[in-house]
PDB file of N, CA and C in Angstrom:
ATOM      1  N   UNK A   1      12.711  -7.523  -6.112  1.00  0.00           N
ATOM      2  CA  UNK A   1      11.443  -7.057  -5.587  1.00  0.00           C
ATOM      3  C   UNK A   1      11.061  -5.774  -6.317  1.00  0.00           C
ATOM      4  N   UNK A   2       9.284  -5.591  -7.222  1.00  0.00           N
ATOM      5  CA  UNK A   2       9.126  -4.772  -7.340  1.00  0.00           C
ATOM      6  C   UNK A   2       9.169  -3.501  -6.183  1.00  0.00           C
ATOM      7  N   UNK A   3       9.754  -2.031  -6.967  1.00  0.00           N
ATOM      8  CA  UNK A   3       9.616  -0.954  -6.016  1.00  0.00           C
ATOM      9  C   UNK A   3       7.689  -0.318  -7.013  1.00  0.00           C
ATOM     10  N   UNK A   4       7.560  -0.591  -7.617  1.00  0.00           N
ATOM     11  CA  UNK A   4       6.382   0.257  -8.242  1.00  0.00           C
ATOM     12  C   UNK A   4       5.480  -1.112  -8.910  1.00  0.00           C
ATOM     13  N   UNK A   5       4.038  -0.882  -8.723  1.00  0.00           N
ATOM     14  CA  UNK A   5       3.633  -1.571  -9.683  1.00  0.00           C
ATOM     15  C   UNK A   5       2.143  -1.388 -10.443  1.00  0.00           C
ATOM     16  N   UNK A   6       2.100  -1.108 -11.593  1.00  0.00           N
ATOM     17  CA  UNK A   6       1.746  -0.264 -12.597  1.00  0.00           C
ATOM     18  C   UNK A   6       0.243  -0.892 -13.265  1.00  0.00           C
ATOM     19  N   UNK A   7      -0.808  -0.586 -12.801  1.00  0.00           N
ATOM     20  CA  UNK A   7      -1.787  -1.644 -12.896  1.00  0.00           C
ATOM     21  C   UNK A   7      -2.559  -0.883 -14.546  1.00  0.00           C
ATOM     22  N   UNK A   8      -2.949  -1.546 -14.843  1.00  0.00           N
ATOM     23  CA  UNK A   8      -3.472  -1.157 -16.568  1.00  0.00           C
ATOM     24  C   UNK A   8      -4.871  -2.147 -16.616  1.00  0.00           C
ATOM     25  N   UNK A   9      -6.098  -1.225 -17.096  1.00  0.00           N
ATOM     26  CA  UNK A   9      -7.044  -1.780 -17.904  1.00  0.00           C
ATOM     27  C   UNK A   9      -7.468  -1.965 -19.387  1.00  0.00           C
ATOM     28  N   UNK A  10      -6.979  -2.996 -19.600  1.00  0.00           N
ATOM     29  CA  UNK A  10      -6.546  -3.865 -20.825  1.00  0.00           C
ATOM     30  C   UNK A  10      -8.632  -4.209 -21.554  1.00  0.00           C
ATOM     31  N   UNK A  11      -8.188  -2.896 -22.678  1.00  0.00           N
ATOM     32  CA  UNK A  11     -10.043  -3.281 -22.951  1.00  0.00           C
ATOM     33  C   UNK A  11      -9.962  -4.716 -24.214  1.00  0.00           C
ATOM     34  N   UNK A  12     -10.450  -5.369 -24.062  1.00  0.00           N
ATOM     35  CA  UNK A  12     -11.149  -6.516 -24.912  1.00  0.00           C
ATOM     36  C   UNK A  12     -10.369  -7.646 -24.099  1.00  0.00           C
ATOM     37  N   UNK A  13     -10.180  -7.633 -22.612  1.00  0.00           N
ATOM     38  CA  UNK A  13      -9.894  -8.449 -21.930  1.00  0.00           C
ATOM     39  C   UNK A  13     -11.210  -9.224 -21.292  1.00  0.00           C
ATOM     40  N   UNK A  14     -11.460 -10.422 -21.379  1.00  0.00           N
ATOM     41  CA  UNK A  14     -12.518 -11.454 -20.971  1.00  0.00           C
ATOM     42  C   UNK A  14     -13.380 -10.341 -19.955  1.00  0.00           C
ATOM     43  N   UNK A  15     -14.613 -10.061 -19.721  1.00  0.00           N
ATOM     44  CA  UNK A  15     -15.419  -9.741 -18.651  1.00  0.00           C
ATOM     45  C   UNK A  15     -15.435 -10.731 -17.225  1.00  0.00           C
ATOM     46  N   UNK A  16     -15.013  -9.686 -16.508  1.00  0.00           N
ATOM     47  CA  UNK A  16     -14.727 -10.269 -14.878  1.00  0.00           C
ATOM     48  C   UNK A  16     -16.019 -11.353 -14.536  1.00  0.00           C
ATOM     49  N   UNK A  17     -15.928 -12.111 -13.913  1.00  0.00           N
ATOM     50  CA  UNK A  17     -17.072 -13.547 -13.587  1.00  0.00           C
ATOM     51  C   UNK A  17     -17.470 -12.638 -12.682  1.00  0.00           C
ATOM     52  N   UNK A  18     -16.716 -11.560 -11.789  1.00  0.00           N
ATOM     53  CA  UNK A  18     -17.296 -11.168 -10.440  1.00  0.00           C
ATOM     54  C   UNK A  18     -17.440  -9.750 -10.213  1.00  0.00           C
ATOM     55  N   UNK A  19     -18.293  -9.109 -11.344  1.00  0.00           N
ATOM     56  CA  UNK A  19     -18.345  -7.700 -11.489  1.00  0.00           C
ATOM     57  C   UNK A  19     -19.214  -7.225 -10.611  1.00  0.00           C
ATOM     58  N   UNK A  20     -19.639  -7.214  -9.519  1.00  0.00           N
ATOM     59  CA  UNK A  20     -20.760  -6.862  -8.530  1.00  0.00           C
ATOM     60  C   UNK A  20     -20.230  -5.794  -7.645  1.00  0.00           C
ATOM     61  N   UNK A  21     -20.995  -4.927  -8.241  1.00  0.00           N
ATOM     62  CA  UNK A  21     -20.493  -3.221  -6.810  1.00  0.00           C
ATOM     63  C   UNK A  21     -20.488  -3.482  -5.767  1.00  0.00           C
ATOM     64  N   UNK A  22     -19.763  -2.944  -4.687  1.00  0.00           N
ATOM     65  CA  UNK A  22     -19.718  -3.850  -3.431  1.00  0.00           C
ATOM     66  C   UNK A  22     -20.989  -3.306  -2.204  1.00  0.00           C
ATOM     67  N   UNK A  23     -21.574  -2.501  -3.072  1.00  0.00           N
ATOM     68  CA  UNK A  23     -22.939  -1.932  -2.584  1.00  0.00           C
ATOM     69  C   UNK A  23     -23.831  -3.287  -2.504  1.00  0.00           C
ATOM     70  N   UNK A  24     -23.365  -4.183  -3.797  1.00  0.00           N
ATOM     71  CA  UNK A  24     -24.266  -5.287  -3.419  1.00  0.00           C
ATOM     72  C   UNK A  24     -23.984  -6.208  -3.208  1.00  0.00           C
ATOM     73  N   UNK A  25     -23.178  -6.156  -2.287  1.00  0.00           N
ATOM     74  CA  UNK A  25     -22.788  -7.321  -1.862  1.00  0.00           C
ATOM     75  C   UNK A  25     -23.493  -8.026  -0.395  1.00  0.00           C
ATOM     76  N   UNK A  26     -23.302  -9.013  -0.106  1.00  0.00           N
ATOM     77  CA  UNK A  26     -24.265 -10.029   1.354  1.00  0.00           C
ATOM     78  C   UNK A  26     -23.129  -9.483   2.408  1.00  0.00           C
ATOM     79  N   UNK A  27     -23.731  -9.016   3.483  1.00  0.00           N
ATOM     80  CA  UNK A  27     -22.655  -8.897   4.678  1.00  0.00           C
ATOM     81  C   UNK A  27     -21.853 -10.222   4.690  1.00  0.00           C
ATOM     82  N   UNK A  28     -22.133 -11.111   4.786  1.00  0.00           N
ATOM     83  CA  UNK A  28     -21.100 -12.282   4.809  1.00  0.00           C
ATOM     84  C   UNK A  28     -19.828 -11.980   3.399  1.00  0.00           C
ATOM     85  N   UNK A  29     -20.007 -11.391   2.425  1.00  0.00           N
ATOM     86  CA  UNK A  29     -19.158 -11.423   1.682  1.00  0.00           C
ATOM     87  C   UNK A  29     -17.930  -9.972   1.919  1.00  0.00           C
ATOM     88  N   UNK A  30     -19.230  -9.006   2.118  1.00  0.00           N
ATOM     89  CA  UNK A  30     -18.235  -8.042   3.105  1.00  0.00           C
ATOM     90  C   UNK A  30     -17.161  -8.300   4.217  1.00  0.00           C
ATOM     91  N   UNK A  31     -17.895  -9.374   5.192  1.00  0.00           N
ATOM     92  CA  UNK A  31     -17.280  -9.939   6.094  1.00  0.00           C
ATOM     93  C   UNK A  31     -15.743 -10.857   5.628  1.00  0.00           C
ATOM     94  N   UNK A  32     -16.254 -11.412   4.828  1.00  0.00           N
ATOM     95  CA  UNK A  32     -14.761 -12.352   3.615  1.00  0.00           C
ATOM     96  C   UNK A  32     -13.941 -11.534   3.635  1.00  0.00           C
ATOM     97  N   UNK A  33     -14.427 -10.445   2.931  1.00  0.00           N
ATOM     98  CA  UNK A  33     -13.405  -9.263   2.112  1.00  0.00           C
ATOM     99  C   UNK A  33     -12.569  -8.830   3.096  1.00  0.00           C
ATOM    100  N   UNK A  34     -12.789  -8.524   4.162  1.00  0.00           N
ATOM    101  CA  UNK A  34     -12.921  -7.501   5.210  1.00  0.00           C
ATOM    102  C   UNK A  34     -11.839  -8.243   5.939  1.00  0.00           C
ATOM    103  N   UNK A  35     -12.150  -9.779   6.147  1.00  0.00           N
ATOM    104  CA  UNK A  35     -10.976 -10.560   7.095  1.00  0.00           C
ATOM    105  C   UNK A  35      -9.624 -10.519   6.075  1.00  0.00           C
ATOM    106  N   UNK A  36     -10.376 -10.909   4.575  1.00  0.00           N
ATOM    107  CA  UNK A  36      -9.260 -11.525   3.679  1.00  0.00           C
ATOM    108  C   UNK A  36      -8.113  -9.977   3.558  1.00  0.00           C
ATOM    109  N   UNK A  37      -8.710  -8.737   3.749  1.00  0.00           N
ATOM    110  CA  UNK A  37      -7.896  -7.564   3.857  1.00  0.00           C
ATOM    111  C   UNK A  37      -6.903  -7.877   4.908  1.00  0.00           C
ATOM    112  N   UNK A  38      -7.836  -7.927   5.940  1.00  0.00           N
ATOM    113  CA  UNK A  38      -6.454  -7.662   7.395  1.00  0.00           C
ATOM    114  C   UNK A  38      -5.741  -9.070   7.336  1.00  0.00           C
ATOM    115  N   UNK A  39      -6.178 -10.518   6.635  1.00  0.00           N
ATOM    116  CA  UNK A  39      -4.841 -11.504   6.968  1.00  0.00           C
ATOM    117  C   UNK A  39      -3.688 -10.961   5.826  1.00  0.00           C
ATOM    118  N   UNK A  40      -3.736 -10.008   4.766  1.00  0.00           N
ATOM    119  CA  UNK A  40      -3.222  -9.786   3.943  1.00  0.00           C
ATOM    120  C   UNK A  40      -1.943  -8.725   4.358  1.00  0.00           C
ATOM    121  N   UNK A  41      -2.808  -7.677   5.340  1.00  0.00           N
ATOM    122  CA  UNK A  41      -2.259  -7.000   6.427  1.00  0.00           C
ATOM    123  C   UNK A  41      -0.939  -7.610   7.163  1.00  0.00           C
ATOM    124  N   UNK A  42      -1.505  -8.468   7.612  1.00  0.00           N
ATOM    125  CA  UNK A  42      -0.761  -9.242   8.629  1.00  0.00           C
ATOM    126  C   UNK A  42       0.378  -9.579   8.383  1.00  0.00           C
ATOM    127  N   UNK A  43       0.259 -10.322   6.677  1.00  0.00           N
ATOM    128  CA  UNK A  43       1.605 -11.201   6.226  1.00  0.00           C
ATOM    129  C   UNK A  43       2.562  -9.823   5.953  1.00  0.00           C
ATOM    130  N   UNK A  44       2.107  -8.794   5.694  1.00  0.00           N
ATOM    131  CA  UNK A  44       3.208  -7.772   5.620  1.00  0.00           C
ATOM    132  C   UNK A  44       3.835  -7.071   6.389  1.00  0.00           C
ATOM    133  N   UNK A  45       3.130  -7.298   7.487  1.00  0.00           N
ATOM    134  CA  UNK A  45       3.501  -6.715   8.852  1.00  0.00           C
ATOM    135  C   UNK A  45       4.831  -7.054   8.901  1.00  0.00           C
ATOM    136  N   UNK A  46       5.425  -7.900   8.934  1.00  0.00           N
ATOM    137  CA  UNK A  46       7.015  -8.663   9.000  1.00  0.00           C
ATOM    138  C   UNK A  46       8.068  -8.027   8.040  1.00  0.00           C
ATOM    139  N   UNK A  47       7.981  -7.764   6.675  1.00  0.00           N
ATOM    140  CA  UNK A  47       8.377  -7.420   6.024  1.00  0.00           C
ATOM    141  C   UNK A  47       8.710  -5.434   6.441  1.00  0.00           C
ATOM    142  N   UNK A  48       7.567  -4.876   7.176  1.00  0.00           N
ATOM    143  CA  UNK A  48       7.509  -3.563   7.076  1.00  0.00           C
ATOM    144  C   UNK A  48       8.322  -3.185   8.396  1.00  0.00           C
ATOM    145  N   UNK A  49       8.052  -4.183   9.524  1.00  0.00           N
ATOM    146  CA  UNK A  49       8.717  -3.897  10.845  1.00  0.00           C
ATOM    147  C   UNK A  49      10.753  -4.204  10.286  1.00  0.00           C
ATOM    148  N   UNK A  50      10.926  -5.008   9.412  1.00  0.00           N
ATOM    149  CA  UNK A  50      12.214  -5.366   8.915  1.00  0.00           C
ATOM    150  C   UNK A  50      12.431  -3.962   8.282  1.00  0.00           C
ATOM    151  N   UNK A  51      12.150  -3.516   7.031  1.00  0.00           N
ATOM    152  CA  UNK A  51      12.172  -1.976   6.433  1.00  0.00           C
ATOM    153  C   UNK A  51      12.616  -0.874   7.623  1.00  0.00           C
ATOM    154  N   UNK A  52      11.565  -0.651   8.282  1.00  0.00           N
ATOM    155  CA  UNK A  52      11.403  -0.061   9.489  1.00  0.00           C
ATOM    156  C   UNK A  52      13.053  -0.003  10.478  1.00  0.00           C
ATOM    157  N   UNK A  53      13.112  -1.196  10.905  1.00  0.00           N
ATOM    158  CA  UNK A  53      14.332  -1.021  11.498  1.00  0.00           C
ATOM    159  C   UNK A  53      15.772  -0.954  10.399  1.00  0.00           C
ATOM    160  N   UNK A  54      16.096  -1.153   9.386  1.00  0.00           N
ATOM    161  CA  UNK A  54      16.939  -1.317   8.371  1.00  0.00           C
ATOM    162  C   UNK A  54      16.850   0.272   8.186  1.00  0.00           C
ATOM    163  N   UNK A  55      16.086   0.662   7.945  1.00  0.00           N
ATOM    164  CA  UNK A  55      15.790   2.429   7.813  1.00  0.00           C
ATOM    165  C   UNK A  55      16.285   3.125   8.959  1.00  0.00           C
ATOM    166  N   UNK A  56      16.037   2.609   9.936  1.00  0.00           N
ATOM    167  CA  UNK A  56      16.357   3.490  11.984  1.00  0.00           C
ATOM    168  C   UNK A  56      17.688   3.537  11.596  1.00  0.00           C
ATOM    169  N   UNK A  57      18.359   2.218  11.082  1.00  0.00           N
ATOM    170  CA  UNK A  57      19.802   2.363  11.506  1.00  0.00           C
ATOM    171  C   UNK A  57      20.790   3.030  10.994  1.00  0.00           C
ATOM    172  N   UNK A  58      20.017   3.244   9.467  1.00  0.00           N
ATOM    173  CA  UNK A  58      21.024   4.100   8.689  1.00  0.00           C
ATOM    174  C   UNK A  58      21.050   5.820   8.898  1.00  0.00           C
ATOM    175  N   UNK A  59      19.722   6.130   9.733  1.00  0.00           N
ATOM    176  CA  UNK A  59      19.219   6.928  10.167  1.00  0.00           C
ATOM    177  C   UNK A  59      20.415   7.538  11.400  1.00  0.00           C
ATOM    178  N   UNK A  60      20.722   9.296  11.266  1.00  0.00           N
ATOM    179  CA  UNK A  60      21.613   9.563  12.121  1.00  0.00           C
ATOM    180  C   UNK A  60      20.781   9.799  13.309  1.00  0.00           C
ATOM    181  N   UNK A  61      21.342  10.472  14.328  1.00  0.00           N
ATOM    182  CA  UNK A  61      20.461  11.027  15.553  1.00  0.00           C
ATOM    183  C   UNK A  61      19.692  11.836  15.250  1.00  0.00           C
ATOM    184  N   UNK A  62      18.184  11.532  16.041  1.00  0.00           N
ATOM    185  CA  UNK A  62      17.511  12.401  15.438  1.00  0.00           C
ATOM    186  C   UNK A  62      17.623  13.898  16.207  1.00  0.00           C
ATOM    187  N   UNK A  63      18.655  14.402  17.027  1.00  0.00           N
ATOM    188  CA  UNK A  63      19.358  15.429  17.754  1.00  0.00           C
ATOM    189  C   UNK A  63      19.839  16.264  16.120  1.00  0.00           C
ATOM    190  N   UNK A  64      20.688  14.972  14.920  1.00  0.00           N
ATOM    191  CA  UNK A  64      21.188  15.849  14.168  1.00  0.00           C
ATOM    192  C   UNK A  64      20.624  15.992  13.189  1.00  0.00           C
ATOM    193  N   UNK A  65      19.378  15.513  12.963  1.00  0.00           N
ATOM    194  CA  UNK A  65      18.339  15.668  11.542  1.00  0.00           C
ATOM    195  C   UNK A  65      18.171  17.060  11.500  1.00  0.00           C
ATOM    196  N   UNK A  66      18.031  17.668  10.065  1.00  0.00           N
ATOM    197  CA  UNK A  66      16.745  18.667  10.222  1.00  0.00           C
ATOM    198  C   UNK A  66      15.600  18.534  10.143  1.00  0.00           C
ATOM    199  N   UNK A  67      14.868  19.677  10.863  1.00  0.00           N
ATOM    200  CA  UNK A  67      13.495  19.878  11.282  1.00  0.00           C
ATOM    201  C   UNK A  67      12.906  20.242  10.241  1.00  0.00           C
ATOM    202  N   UNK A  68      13.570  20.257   9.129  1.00  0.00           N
ATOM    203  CA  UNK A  68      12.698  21.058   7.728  1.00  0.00           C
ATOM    204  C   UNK A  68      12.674  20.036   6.334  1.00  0.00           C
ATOM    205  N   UNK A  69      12.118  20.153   5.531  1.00  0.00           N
ATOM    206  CA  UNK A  69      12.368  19.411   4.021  1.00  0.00           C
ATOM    207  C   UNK A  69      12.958  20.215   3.431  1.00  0.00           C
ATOM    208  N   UNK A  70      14.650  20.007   3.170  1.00  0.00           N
ATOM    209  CA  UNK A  70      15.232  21.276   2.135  1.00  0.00           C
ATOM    210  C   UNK A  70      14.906  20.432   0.738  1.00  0.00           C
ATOM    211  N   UNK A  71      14.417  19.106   0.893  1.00  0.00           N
ATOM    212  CA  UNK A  71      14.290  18.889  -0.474  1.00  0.00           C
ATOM    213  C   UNK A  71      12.945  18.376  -1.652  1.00  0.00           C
ATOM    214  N   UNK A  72      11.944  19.437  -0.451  1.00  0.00           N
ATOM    215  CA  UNK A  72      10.558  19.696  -1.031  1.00  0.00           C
ATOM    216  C   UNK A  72      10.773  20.545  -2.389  1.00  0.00           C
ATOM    217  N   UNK A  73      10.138  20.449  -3.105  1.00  0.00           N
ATOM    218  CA  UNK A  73      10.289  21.443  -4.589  1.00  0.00           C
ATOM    219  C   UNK A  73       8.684  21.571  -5.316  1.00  0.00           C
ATOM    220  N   UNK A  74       8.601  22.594  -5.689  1.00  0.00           N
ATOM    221  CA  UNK A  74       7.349  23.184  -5.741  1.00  0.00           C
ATOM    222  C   UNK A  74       7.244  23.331  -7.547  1.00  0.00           C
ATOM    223  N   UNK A  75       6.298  22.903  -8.473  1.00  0.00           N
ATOM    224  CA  UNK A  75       6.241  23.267  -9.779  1.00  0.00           C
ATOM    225  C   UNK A  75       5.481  23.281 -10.249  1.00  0.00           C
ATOM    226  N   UNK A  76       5.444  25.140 -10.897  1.00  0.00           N
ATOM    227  CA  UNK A  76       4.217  26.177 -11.277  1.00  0.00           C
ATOM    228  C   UNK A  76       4.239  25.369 -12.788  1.00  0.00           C
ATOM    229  N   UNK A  77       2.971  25.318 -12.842  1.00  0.00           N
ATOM    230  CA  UNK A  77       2.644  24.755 -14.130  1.00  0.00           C
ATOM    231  C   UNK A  77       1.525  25.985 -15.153  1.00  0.00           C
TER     232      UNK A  77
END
């Protein structure tokens, strides 16, 4: 399973069939988009609640966590 994935615009690649700003788009196609987002949502939901608990368990008490990030790091450029 990718952990990263690295998207690139590749110029003298074919022109998209479906280049339309979504300014102009028909509410019904908004509406598409809009469902086709959240069933997309959905199928990952399973995968993230699995992560989620696989993560809790390796996880100590949270009595013995610290309350701070000692391993935030800051760089002056």
């Amino acid at each position: 399973m990718a952990k990263y994935l690295l998207l690139k615009h590749y110029r003298g690649a074919p022109a998209s069939v479906n280049d339309v700003p979504m300014d102009q788009w028909t509410p019904e196609e908004i509406s598409a988009h809009v469902q086709y987002m959240n069933d997309f949502a959905a199928r990952l939901e399973p995968a993230s609640d699995r992560r989620k608990a696989k993560t809790s368990a390796s996880l100590p008490p949270r009595s013995t966590r610290s309350s701070t990030n000692s391993t935030a790091t800051t760089i002056a450029i």
